[in-house]
Protein backbone atom coordinates (compact mmCIF):
# COMPACT_ATOMS: atom_id res chain seq x y z
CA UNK A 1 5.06 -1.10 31.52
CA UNK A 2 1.29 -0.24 30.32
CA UNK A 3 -0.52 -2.37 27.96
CA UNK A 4 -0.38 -0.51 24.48
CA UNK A 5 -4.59 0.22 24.07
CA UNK A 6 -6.06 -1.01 21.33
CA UNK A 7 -5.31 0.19 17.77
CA UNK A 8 -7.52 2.93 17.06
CA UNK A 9 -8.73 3.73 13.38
CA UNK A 10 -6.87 6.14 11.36
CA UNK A 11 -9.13 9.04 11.14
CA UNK A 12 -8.68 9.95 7.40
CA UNK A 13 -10.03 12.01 5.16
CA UNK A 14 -11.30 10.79 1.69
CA UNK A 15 -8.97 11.67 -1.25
CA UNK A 16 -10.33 14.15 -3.97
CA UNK A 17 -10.75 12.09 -6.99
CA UNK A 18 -11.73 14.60 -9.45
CA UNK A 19 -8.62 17.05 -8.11
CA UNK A 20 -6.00 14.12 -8.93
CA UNK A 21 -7.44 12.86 -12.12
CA UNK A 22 -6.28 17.12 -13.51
CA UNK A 23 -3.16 15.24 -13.61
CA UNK A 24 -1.82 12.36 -15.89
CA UNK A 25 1.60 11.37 -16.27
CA UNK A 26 3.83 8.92 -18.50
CA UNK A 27 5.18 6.28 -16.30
CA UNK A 28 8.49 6.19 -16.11
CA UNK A 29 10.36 2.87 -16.97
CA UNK A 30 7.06 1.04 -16.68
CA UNK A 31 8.69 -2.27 -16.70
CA UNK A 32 10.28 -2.03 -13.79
CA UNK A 33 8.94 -4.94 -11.06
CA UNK A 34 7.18 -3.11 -8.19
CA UNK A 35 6.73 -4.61 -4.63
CA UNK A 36 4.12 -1.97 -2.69
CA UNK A 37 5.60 -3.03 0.63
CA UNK A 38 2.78 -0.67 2.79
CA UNK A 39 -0.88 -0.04 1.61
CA UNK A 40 -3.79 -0.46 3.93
CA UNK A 41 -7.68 -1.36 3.13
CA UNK A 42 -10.36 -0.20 5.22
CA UNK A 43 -13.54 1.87 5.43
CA UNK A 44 -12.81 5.00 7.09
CA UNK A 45 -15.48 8.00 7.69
CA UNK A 46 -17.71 6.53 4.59
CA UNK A 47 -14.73 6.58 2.72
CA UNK A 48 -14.52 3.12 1.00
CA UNK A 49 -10.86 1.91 0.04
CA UNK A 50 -10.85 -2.13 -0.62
CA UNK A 51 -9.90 -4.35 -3.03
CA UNK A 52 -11.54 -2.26 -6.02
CA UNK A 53 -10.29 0.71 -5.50
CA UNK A 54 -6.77 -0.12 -4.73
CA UNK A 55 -7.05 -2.41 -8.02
CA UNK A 56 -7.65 0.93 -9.94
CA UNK A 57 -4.58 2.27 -8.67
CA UNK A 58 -2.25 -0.18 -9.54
CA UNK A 59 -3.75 -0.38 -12.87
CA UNK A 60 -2.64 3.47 -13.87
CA UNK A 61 0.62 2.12 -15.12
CA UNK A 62 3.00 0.43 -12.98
CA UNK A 63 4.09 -2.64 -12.69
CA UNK A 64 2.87 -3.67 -9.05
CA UNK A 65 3.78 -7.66 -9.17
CA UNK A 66 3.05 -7.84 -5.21
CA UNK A 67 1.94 -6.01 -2.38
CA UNK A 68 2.07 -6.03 1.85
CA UNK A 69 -0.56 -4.63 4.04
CA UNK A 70 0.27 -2.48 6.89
CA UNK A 71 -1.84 -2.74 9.84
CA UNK A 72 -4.49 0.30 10.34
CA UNK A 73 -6.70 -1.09 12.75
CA UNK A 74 -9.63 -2.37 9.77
CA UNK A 75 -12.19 -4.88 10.86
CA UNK A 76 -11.33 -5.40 13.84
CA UNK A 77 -13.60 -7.90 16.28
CA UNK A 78 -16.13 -6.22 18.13
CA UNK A 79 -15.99 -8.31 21.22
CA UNK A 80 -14.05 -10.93 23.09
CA UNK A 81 -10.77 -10.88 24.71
CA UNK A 82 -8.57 -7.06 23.33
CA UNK A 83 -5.52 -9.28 22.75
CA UNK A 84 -7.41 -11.56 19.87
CA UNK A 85 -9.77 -8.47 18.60
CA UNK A 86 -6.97 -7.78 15.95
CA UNK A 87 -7.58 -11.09 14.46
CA UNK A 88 -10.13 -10.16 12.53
CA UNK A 89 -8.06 -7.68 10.67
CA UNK A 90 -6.07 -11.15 9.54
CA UNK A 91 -9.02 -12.88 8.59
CA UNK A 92 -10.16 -9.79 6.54
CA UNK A 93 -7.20 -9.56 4.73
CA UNK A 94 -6.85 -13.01 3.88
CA UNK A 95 -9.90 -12.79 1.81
CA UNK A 96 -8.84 -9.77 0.50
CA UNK A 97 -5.69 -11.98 -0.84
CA UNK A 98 -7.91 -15.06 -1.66
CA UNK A 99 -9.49 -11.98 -3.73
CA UNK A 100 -6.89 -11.01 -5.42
CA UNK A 101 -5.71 -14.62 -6.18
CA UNK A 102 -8.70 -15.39 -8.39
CA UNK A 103 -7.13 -13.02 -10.69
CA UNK A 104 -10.10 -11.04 -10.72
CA UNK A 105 -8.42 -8.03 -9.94
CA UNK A 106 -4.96 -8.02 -12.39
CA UNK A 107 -1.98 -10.29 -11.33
CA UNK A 108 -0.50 -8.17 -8.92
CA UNK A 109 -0.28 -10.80 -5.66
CA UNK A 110 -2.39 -7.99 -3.14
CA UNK A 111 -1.92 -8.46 0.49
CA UNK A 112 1.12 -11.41 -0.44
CA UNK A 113 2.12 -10.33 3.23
CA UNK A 114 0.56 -9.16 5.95
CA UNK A 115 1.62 -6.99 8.91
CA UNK A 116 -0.78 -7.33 11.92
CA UNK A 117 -1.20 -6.11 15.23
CA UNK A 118 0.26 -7.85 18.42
CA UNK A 119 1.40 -6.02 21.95
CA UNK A 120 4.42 -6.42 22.59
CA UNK A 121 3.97 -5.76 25.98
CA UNK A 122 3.00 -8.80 26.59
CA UNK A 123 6.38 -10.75 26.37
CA UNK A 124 6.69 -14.03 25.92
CA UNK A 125 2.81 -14.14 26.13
CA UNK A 126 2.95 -13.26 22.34
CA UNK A 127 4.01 -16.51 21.16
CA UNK A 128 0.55 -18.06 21.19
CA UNK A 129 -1.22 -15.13 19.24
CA UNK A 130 1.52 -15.40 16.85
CA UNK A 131 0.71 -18.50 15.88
CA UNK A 132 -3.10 -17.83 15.93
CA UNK A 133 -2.63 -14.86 13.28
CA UNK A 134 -0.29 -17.51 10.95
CA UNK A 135 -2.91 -19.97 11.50
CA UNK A 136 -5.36 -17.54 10.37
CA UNK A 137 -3.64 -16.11 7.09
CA UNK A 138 -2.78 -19.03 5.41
CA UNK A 139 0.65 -18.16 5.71
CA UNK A 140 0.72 -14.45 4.72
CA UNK A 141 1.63 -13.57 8.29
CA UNK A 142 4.60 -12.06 8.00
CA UNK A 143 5.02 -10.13 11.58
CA UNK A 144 3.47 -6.74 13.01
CA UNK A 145 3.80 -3.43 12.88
CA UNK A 146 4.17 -1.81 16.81
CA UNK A 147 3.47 1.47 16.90
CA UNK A 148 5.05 3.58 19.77
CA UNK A 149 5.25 7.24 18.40
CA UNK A 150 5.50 9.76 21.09
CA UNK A 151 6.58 13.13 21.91
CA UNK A 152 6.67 15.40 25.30
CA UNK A 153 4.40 18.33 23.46
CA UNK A 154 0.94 18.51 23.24
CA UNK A 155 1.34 19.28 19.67
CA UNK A 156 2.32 16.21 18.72
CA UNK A 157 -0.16 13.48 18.17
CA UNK A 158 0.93 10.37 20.09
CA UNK A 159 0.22 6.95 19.28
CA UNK A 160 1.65 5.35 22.34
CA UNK A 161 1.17 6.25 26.54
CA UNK A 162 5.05 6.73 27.10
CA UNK A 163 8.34 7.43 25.22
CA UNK A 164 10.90 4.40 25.68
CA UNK A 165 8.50 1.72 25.38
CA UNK A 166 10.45 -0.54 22.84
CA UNK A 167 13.37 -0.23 25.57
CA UNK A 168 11.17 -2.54 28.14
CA UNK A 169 12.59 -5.63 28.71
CA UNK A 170 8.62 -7.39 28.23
CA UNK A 171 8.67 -5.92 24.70
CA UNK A 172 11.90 -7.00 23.90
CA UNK A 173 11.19 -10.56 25.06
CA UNK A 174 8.28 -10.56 22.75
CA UNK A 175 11.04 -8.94 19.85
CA UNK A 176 12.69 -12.42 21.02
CA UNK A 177 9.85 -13.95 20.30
CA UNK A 178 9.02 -12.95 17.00
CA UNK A 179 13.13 -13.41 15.95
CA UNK A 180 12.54 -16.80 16.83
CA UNK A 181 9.50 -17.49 14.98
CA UNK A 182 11.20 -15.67 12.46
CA UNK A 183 8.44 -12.59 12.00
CA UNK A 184 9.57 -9.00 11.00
CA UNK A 185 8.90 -6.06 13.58
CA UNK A 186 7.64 -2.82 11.62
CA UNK A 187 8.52 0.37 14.26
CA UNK A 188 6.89 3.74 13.70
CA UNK A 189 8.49 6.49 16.11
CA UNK A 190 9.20 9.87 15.80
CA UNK A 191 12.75 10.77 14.82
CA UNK A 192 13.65 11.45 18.58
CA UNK A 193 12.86 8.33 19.38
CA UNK A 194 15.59 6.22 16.36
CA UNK A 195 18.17 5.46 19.21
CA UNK A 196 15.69 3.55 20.26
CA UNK A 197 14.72 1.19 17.96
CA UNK A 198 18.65 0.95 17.22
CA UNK A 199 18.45 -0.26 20.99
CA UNK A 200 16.43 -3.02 20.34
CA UNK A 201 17.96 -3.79 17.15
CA UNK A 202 21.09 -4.33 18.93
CA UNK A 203 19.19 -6.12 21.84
CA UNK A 204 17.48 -8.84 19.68
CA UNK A 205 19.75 -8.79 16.87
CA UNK A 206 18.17 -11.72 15.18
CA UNK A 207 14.93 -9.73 14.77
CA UNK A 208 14.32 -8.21 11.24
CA UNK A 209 13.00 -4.68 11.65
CA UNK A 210 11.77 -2.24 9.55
CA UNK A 211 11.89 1.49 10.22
CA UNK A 212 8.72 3.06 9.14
CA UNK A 213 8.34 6.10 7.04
CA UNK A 214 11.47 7.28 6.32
CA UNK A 215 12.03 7.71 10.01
CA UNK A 216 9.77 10.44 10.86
CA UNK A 217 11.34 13.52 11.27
CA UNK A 218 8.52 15.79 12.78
CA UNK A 219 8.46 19.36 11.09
CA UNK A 220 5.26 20.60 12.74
CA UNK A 221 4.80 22.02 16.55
CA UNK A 222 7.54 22.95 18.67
CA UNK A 223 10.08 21.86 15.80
CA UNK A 224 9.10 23.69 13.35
CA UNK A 225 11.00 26.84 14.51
CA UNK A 226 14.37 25.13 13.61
CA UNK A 227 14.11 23.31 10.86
CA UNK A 228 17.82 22.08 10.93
CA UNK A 229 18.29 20.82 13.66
CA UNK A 230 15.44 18.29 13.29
CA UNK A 231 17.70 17.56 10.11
CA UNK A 232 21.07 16.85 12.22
CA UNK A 233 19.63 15.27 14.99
CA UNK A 234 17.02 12.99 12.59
CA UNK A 235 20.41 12.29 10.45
CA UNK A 236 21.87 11.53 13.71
CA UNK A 237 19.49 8.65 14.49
CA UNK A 238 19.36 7.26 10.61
CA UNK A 239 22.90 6.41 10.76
CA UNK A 240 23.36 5.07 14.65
CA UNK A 241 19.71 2.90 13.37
CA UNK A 242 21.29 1.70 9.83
CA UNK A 243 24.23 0.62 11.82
CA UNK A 244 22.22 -2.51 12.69
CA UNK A 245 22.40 -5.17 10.01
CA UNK A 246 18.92 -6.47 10.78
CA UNK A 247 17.09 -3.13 10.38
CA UNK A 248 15.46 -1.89 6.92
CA UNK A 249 14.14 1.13 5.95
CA UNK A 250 10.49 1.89 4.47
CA UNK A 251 10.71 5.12 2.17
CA UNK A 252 7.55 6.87 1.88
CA UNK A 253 5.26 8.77 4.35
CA UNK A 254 6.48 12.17 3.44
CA UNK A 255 5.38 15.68 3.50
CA UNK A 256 5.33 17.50 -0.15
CA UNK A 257 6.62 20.94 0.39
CA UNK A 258 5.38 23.08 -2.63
CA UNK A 259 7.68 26.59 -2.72
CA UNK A 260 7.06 29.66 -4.46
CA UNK A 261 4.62 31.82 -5.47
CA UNK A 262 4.17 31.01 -9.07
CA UNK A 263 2.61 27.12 -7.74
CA UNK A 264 -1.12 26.56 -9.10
CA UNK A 265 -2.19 24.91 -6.03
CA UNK A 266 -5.48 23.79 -7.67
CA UNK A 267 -3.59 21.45 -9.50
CA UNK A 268 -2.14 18.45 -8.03
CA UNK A 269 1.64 17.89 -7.66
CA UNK A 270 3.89 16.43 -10.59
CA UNK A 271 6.46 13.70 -9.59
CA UNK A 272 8.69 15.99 -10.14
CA UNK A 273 7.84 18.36 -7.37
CA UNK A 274 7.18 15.10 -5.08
CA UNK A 275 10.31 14.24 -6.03
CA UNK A 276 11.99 17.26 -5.80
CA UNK A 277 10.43 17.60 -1.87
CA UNK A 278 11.78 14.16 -0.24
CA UNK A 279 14.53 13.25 -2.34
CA UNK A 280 16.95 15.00 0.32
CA UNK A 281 15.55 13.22 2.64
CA UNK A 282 15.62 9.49 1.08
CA UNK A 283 18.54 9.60 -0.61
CA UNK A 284 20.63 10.03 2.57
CA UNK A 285 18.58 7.02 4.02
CA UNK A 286 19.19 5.39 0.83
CA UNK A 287 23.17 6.13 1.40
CA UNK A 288 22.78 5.26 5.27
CA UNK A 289 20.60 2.04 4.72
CA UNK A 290 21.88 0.94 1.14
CA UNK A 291 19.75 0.26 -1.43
CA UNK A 292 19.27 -3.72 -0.08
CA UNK A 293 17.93 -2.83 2.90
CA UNK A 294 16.05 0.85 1.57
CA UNK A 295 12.45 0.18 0.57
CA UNK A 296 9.94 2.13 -1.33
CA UNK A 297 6.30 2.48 -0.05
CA UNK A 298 2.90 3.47 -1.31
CA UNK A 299 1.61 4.03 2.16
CA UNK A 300 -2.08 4.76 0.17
CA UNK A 301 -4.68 5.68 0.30
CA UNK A 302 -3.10 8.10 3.03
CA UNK A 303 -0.71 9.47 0.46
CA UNK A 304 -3.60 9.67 -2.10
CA UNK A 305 -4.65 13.09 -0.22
CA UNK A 306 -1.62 14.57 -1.39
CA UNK A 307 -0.50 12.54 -4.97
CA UNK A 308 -2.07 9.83 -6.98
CA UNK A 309 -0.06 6.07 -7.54
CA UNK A 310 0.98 6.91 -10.83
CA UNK A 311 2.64 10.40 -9.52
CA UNK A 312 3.90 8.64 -6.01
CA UNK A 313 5.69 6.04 -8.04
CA UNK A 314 7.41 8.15 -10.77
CA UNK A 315 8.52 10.04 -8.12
CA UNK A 316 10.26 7.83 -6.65
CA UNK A 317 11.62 6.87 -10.05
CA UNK A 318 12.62 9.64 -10.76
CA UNK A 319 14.51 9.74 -6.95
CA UNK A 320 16.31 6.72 -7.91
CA UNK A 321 17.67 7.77 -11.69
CA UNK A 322 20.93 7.87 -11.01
CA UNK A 323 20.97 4.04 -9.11
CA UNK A 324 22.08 0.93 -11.28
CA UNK A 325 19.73 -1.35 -13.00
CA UNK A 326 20.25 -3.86 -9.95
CA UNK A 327 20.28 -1.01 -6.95
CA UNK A 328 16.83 -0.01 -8.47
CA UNK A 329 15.75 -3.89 -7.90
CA UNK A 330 16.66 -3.68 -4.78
CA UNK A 331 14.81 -0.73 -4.03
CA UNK A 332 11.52 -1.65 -5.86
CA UNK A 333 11.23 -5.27 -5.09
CA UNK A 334 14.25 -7.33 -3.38
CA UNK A 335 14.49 -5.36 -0.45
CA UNK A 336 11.08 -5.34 0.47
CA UNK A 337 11.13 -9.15 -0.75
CA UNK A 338 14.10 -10.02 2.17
CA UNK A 339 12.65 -8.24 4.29
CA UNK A 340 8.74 -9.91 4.71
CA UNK A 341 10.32 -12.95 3.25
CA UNK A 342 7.81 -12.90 0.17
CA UNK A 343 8.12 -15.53 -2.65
């Protein structure tokens, strides 16, 4: 199997500031205990988004108690060895947390966990830079996200160099690995590819998982002319994945599909549109998964293009209404708690 190359940055776009600030909306039970269980920090394209900015966010109204940082490839070493150049993403966001500790920036715990970068590749050759990313993040490490998204058109962007990469037996012996060091695997495919991460959940089924972004169905390109079927055959691969005990599922990620013609598309989206757009989607997750192992994410300041915090959150709010006072802990804060083994 080829070595996956090293993470590239996301190339994002700034968000438009002026265009989200049209809209202002009452938060919705604003006591409610928030974990944001993926947010990333980094500089991308002049387009500053650290500590300050996502301490604005939070501040808009919910009540963000902690947070976990996704990998995106930020501040990354510029030389040495490719297998410890993702290091200095851990060392960055350790300061970020030492940050956020001081109290400095509210009394949300930011970056409480951290989600790095390791290949996986590499088997049983992991172990040592496992314990060099704990060492480094004063004990934030929580495991790594391993990105192998990839699709047969050209249309597609792809984030890995083949399709059934979590299906080689050198990246399940580093799953082992991490299941024995007792570190969470984050997986981000594209909905043809959920058999098989349920493949390696039943392969290393000691290894906590977590399904990234609501599973990625893929609604562009050569999909886009059959909308349902991408719906059967992504609802297909939700259920045969949520079969698997040790799997989770991050909710979030999600195109916002505004219909008709009446839509002032100079103004930002309400939650209620948001929420109108992916609850479909989640709430059959949310049925598939269960609200325990079903996890609400942030994923800014990528979703920030599309709908500010304070939106993004009541919209999922607003998704789970009908959920019980302790299903909606689950979904806010215990799952994602179990899952990265926060405090």
């Amino acid at each position: 199997m080829a070595k996956i190359p090293e993470k590239k940055q996301m190339d994002v776009s700034a968000p438009d500031d002026e265009w989200l600030a049209q809209l202002t909306e009452e938060i919705i039970e604003p006591e409610l205990e928030i974990v944001d269980a993926h947010h990333h920090l980094w500089i991308r394209n002049g387009h500053r988004y650290l500590m300050p900015e996502f301490a604005d966010d939070i501040a808009t109204g919910h009540n963000i108690i902690a947070t976990v940082f996704a990998e995106c490839g930020s501040m990354y070493r510029q030389d040495g060895p490719e297998e410890l150049r993702s290091l200095g993403e851990t060392e960055f966001v350790t300061g970020c947390a030492a940050m956020a500790d001081s109290g400095v920036f509210g009394s949300a715990k930011i970056c409480q966990g951290h989600i790095s970068r390791v290949d996986l590749t590499l088997g049983e050759r992991t172990r040592d830079l496992f314990h060099l990313h704990t060492e480094r993040s004063g004990g934030r490490f929580k495991g790594i996200r391993f990105t192998t998204a990839w699709d047969a058109s050209d249309k597609i962007a792809n984030h890995a160099p083949a399709e059934h990469i979590l299906l080689d037996p050198e990246v399940q012996a580093g799953g082992r690995v991490m299941a024995d060091l007792g570190l969470t695997l984050d997986c981000w495919v594209y909905h043809p590819q959920l058999s098989d991460v349920a493949a390696l959940a039943k392969a290393v089924p000691d290894l906590t998982i977590v399904l990234n972004h609501t599973g990625v169905p893929i609604l562009g390109g050569p999909y886009k002319a059959d909308p349902e079927q991408v719906r059967a055959d992504w609802r297909r691969g939700i259920q045969e994945v949520a079969s698997h005990d040790n799997v989770f599922i991050k909710l979030g990620a999600f195109p916002i599909r505004r219909s008709g013609d009446t839509v002032d598309r100079t103004q930002p989206p309400s939650s209620e549109e948001v929420a109108t757009a992916w609850k479909p989607w989640m709430t059959e997750c949310i049925e598939a998964f269960g609200p325990s192992r079903s996890i609400f994410e942030s994923n800014f300041p990528v979703q920030k293009l599309w709908s500010s915090y304070q939106v993004t959150w009541n919209a999922f709010k607003r998704i789970a209404a009908s959920a019980t006072p302790s299903e909606k802990e689950d979904l806010f804060k215990n799952a994602a708690k179990a899952a990265y083994r926060l405090t």
